[in-house]
N, C-alpha and C. Protein backbone atom coordinates (compact mmCIF):
# COMPACT_ATOMS: atom_id res chain seq x y z
N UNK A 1 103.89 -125.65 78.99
CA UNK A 1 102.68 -126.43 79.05
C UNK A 1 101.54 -125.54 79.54
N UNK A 2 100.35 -125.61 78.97
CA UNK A 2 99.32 -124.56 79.10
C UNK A 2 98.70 -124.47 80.52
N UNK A 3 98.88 -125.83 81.01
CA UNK A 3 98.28 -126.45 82.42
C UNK A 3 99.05 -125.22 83.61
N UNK A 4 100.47 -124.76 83.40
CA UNK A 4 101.01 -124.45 84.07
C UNK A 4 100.49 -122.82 84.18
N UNK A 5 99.90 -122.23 83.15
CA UNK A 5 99.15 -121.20 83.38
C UNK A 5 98.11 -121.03 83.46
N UNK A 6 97.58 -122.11 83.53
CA UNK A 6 95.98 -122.34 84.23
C UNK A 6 95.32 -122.55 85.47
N UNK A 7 96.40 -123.11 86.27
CA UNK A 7 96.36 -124.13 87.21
C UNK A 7 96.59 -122.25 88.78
N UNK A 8 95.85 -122.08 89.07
CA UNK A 8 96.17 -121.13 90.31
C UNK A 8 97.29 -122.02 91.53
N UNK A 9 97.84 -120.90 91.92
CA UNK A 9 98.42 -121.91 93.53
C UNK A 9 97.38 -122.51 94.38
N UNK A 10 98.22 -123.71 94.93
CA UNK A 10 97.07 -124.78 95.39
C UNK A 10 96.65 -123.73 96.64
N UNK A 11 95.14 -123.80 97.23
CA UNK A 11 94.94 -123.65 98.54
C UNK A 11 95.98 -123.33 99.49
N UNK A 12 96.40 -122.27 100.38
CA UNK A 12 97.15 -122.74 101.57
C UNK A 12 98.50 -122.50 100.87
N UNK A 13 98.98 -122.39 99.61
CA UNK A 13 99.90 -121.76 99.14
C UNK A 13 100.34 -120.21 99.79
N UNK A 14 101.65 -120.41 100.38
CA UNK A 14 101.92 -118.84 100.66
C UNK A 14 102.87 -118.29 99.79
N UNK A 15 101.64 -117.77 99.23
CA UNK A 15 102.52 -116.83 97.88
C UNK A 15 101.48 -116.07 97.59
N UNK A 16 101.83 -114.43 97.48
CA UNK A 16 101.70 -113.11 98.06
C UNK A 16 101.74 -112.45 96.34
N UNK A 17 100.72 -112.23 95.46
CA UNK A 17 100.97 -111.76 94.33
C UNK A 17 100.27 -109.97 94.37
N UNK A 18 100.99 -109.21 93.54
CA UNK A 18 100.64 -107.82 93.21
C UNK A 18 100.75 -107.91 91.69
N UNK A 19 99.95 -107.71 91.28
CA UNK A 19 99.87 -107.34 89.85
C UNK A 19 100.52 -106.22 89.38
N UNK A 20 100.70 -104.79 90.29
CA UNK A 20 101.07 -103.40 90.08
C UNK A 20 102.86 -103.71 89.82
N UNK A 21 103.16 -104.59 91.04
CA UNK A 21 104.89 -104.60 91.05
C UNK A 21 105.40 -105.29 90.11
N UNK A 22 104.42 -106.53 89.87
CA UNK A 22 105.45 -107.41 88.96
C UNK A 22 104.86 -106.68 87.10
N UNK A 23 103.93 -106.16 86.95
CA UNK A 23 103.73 -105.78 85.54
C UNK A 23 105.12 -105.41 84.96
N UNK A 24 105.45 -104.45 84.82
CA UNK A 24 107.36 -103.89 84.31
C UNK A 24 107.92 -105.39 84.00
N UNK A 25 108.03 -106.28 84.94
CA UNK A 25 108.56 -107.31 84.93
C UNK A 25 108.15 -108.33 83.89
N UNK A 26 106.36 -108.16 83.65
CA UNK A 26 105.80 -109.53 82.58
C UNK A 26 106.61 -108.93 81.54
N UNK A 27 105.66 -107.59 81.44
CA UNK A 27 106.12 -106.64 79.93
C UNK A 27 107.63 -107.10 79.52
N UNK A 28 108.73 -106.57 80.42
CA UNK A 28 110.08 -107.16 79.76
C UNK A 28 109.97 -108.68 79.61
N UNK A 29 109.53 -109.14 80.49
CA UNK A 29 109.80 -111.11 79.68
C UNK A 29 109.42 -111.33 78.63
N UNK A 30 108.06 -110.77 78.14
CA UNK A 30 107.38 -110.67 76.75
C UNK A 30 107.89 -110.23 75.26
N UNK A 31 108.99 -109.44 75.96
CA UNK A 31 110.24 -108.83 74.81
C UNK A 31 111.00 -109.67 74.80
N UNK A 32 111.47 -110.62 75.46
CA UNK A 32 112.48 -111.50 75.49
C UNK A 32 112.20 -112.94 75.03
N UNK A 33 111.29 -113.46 75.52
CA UNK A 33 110.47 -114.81 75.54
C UNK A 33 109.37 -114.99 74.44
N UNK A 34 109.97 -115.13 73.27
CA UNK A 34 108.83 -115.66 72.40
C UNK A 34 107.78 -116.68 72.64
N UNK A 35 108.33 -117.51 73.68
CA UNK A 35 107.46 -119.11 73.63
C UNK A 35 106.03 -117.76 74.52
N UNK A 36 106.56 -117.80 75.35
CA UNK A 36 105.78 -116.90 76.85
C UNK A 36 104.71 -115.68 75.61
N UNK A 37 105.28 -114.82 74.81
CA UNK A 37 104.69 -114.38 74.44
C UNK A 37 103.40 -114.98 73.69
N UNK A 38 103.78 -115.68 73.07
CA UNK A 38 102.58 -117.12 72.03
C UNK A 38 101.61 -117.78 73.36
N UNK A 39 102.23 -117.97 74.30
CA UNK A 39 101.06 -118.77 75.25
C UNK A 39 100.14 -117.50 75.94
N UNK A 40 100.56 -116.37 75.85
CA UNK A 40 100.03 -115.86 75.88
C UNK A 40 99.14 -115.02 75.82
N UNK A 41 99.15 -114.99 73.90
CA UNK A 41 98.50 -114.84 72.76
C UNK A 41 96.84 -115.39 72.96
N UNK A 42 97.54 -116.87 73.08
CA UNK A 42 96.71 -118.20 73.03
C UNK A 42 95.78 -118.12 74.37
N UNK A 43 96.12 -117.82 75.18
CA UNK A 43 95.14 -117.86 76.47
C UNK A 43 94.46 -116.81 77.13
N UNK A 44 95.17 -115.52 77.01
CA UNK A 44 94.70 -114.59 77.47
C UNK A 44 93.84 -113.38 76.74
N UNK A 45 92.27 -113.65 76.39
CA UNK A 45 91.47 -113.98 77.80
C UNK A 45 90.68 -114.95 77.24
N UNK A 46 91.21 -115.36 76.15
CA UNK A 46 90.71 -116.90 75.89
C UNK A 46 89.64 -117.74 77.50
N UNK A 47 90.78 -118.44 77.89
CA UNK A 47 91.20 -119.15 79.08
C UNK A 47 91.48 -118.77 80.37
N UNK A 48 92.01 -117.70 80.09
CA UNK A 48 92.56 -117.03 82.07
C UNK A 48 92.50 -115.55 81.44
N UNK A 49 91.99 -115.05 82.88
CA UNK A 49 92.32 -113.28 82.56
C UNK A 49 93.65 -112.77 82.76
N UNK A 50 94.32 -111.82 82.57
CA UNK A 50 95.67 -111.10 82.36
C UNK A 50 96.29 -111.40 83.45
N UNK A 51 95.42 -110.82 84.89
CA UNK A 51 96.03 -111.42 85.83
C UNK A 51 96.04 -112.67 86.60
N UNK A 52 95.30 -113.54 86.13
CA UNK A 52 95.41 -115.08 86.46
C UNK A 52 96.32 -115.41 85.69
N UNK A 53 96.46 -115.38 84.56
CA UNK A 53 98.13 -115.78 83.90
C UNK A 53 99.13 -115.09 84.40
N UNK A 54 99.71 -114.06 84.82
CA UNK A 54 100.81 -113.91 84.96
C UNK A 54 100.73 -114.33 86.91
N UNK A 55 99.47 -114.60 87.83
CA UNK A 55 100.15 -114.90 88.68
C UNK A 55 100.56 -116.20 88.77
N UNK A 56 99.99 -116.89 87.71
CA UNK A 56 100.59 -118.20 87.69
C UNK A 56 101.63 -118.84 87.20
N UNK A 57 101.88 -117.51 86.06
CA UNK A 57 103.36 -118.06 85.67
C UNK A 57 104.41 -117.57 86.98
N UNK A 58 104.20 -116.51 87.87
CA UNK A 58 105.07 -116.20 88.45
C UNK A 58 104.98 -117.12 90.11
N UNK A 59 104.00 -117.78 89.98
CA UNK A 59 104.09 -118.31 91.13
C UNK A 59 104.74 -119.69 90.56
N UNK A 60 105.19 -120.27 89.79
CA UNK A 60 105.69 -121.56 88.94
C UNK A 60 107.30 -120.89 89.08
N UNK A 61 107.31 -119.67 88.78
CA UNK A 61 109.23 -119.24 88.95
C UNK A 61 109.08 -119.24 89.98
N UNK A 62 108.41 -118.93 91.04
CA UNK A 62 108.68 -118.94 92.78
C UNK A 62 109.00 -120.12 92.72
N UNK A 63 108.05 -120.93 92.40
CA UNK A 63 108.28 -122.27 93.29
C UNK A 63 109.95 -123.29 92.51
N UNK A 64 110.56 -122.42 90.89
CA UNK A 64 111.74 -122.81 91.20
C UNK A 64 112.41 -122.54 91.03
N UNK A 65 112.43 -121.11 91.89
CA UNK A 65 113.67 -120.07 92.78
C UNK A 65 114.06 -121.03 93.75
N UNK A 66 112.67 -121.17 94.59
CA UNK A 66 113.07 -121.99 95.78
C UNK A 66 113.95 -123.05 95.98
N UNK A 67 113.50 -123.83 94.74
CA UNK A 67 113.88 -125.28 94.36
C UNK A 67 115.28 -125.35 94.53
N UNK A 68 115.33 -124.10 93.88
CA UNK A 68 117.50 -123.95 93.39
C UNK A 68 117.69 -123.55 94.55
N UNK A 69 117.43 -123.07 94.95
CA UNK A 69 117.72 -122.15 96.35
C UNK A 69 117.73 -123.55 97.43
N UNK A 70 117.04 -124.41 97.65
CA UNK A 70 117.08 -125.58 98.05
C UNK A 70 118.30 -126.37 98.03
N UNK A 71 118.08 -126.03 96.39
CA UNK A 71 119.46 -127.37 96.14
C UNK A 71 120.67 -127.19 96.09
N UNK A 72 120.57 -125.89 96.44
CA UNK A 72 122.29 -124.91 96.66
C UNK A 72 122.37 -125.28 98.44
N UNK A 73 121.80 -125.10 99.27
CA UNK A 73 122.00 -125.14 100.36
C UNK A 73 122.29 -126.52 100.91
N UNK A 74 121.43 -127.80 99.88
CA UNK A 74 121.37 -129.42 100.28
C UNK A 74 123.01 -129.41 99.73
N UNK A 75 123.28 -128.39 98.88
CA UNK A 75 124.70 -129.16 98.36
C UNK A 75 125.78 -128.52 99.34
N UNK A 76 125.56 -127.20 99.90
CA UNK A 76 126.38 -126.51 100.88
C UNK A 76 126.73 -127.58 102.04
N UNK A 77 125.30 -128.24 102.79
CA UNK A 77 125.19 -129.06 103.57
C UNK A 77 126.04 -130.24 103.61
N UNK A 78 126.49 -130.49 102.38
CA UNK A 78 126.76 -131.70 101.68
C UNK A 78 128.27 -131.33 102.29
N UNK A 79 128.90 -130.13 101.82
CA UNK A 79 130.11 -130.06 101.50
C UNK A 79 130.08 -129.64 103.35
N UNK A 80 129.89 -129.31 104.12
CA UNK A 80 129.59 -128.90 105.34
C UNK A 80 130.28 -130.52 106.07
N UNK A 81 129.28 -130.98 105.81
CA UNK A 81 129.16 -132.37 106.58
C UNK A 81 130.62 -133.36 105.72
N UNK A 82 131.00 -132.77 104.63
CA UNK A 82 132.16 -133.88 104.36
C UNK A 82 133.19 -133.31 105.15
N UNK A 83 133.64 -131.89 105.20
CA UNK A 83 134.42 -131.33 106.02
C UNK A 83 134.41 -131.62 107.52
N UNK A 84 133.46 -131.71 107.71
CA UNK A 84 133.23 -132.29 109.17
C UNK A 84 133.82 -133.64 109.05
N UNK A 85 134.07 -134.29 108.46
CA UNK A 85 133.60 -135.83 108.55
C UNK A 85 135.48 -135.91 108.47
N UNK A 86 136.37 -134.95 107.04
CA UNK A 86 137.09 -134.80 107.08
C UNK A 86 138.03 -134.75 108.39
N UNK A 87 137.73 -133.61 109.25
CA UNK A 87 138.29 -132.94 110.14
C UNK A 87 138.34 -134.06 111.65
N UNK A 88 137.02 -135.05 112.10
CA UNK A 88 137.33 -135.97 112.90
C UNK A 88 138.40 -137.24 112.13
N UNK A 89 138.54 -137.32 110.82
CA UNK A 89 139.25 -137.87 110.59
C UNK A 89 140.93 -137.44 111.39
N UNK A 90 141.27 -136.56 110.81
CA UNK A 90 142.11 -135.94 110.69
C UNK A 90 142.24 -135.87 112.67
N UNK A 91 141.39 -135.57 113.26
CA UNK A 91 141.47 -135.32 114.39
C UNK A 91 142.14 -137.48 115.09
N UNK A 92 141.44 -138.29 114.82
CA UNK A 92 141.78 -139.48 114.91
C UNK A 92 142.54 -140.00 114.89
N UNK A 93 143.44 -139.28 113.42
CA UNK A 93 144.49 -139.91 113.09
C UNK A 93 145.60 -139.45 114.14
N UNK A 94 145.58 -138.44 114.65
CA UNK A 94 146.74 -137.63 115.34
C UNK A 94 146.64 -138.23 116.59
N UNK A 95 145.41 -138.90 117.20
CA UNK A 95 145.52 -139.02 119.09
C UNK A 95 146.41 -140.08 119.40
């Protein structure tokens, strides 16, 4: 969606972009990613300059690195707390 490379991080966003480090990085996605390559066709510098698009596409994968990264740990938690829950069982049954 075009919005998603238009749209800068909100205000107060902490997210830390270099244009120098991540370039290597657009360039290979661009070999790989046809859709990415076409929106990028289409907008740049149409719409956003070179580096307003790619920090926005890369701040959109930050935000869901995190996400997963989130939802791996809510599920760790998950399995954490059944084991627990397990183990006073288990502790109950024996007194």
């Amino acid at each position: 969606e075009k919005r998603n490379f238009l749209r800068n991080p909100p205000p107060g966003a902490n997210y830390h972009f270099d244009m120098t480090s991540v370039y290597p990085v657009a360039l290979a996605t661009l070999d790989v990613d046809e859709n990415l390559k076409q929106m990028r066709f289409d907008l740049v510098p149409k719409q956003i300059n070179e580096e307003g698009f790619w920090r926005n596409y890369f701040y959109r994968v930050s935000l869901i690195k995190q996400s997963t990264q989130l939802s791996a740990l809510t599920h760790e938690n998950r399995i954490l707390l059944l084991l627990f829950i397990f183990s006073i069982v288990n502790i109950c049954c024996f007194l």
